[in-house]
Protein backbone atom coordinates (compact mmCIF):
# COMPACT_ATOMS: atom_id res chain seq x y z
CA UNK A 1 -10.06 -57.85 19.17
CA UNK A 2 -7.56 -60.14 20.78
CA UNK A 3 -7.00 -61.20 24.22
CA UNK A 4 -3.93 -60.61 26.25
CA UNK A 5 -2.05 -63.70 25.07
CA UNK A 6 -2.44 -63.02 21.54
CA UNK A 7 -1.23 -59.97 21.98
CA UNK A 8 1.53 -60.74 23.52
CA UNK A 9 2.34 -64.05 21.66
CA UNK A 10 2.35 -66.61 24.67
CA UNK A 11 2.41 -69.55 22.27
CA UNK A 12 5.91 -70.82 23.82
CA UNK A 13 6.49 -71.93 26.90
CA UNK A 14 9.50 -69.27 27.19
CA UNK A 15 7.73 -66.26 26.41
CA UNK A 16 4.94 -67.04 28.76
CA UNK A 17 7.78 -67.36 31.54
CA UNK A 18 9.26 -64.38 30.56
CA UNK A 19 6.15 -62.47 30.71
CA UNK A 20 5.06 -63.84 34.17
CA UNK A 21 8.36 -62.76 35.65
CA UNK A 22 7.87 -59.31 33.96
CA UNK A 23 4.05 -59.40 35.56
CA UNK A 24 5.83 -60.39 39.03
CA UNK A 25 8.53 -57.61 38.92
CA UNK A 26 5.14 -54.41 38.39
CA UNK A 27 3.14 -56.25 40.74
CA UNK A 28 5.71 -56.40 43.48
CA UNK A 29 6.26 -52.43 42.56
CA UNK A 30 2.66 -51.80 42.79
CA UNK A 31 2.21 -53.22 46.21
CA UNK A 32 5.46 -51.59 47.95
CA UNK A 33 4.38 -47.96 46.27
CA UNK A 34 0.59 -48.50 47.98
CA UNK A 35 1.86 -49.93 51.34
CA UNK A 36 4.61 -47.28 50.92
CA UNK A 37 1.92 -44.81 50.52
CA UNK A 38 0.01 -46.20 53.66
CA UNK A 39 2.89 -46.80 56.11
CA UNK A 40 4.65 -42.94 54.65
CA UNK A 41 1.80 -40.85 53.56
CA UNK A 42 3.36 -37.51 54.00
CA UNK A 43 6.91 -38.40 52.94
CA UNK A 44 8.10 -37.10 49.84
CA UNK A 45 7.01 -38.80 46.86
CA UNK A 46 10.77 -38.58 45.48
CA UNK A 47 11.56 -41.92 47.65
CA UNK A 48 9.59 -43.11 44.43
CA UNK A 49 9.51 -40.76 42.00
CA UNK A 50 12.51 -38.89 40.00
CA UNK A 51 11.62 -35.17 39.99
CA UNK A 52 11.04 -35.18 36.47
CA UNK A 53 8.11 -38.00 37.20
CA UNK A 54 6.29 -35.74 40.17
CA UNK A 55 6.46 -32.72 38.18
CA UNK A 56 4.80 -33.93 35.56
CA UNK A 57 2.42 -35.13 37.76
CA UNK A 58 1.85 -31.84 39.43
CA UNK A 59 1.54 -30.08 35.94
CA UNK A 60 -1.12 -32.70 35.13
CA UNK A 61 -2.68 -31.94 38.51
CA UNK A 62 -2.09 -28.67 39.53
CA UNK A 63 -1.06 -27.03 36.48
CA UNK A 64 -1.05 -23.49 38.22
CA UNK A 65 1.09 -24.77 40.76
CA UNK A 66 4.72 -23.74 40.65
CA UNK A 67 5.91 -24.93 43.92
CA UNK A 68 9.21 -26.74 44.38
CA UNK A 69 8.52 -28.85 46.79
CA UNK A 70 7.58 -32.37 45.91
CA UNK A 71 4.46 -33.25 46.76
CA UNK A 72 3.52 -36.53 49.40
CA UNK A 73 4.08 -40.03 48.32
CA UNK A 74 -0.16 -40.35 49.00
CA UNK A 75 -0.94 -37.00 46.84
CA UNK A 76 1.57 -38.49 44.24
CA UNK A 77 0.07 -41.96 44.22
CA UNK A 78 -3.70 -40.32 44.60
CA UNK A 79 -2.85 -38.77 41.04
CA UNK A 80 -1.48 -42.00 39.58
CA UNK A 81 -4.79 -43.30 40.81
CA UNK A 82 -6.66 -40.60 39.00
CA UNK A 83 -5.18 -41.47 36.09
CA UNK A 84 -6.53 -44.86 36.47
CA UNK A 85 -9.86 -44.11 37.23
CA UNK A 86 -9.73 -43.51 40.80
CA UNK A 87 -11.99 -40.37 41.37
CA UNK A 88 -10.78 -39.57 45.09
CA UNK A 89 -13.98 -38.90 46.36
CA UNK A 90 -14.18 -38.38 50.26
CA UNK A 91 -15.81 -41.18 51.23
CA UNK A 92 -13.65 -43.44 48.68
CA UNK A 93 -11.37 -44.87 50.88
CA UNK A 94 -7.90 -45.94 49.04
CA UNK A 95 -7.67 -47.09 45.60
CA UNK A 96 -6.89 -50.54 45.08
CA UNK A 97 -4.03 -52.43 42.89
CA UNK A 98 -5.98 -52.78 39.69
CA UNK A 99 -6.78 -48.96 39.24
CA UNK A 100 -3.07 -48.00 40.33
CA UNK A 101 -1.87 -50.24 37.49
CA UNK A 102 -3.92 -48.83 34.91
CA UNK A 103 -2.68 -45.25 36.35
CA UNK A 104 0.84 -46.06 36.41
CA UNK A 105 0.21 -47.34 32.46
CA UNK A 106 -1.17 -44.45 31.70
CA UNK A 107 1.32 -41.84 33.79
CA UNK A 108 4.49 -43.89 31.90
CA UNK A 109 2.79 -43.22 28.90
CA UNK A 110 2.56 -39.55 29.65
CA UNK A 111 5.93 -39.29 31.15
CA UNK A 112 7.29 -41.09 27.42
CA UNK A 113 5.39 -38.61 25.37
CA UNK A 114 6.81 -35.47 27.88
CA UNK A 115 10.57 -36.72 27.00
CA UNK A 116 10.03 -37.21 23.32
CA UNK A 117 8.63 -33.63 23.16
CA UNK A 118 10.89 -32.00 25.14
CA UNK A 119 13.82 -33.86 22.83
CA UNK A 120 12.65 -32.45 19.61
């Protein structure tokens, strides 16, 4: 299987610049959503979510759930977590960068799937 780099084709100097600013812009995200989460935990999660984003999250969550209410920026970000292996135990503590990214991957690729099904 290849690595990263092959994947992406960093063989020029350009693309491997354009990738690390791409990297930069979804790690600076990542960090403001968890210190967001920390500082804010019981705000609404739509400072950072559209509604369509949360409620998928809540279907994925709490599929019985038919509230309208969006839920907290920490229960949104604790299910982004999920997703990324994150299994919210009580004794825990918060989830860390690495499983939020693989979360977030995985919730944008649930949230692209959502839209092309609802579309046809």
């Amino acid at each position: 299987m290849a690595d990263a780099r092959e994947k992406l084709q960093l063989q020029t100097r350009e693309r491997l610049l354009k990738a690390l600013a791409t990297y930069n812009i979804v790690a600076w995200r990542l960090m403001w959503l968890t210190y967001q989460a920390r500082l804010n935990p019981d705000a609404s999660c739509q400072v950072v979510f559209s509604p369509q984003e949360w409620k998928l999250l809540r279907r994925k969550f709490q599929p019985k759930n038919r509230s309208k209410k969006p839920p907290t920026l920490r229960q949104a970000l604790i299910w982004i977590a999920r997703l990324g292996g994150f299994l919210a135990r009580t004794g825990d503590g918060e989830p860390g960068l690495k499983t939020l990214w693989r979360g977030l991957s995985t919730f944008y690729h649930l949230f692209e799937g959502s839209q092309l099904a609802s579309t046809s």
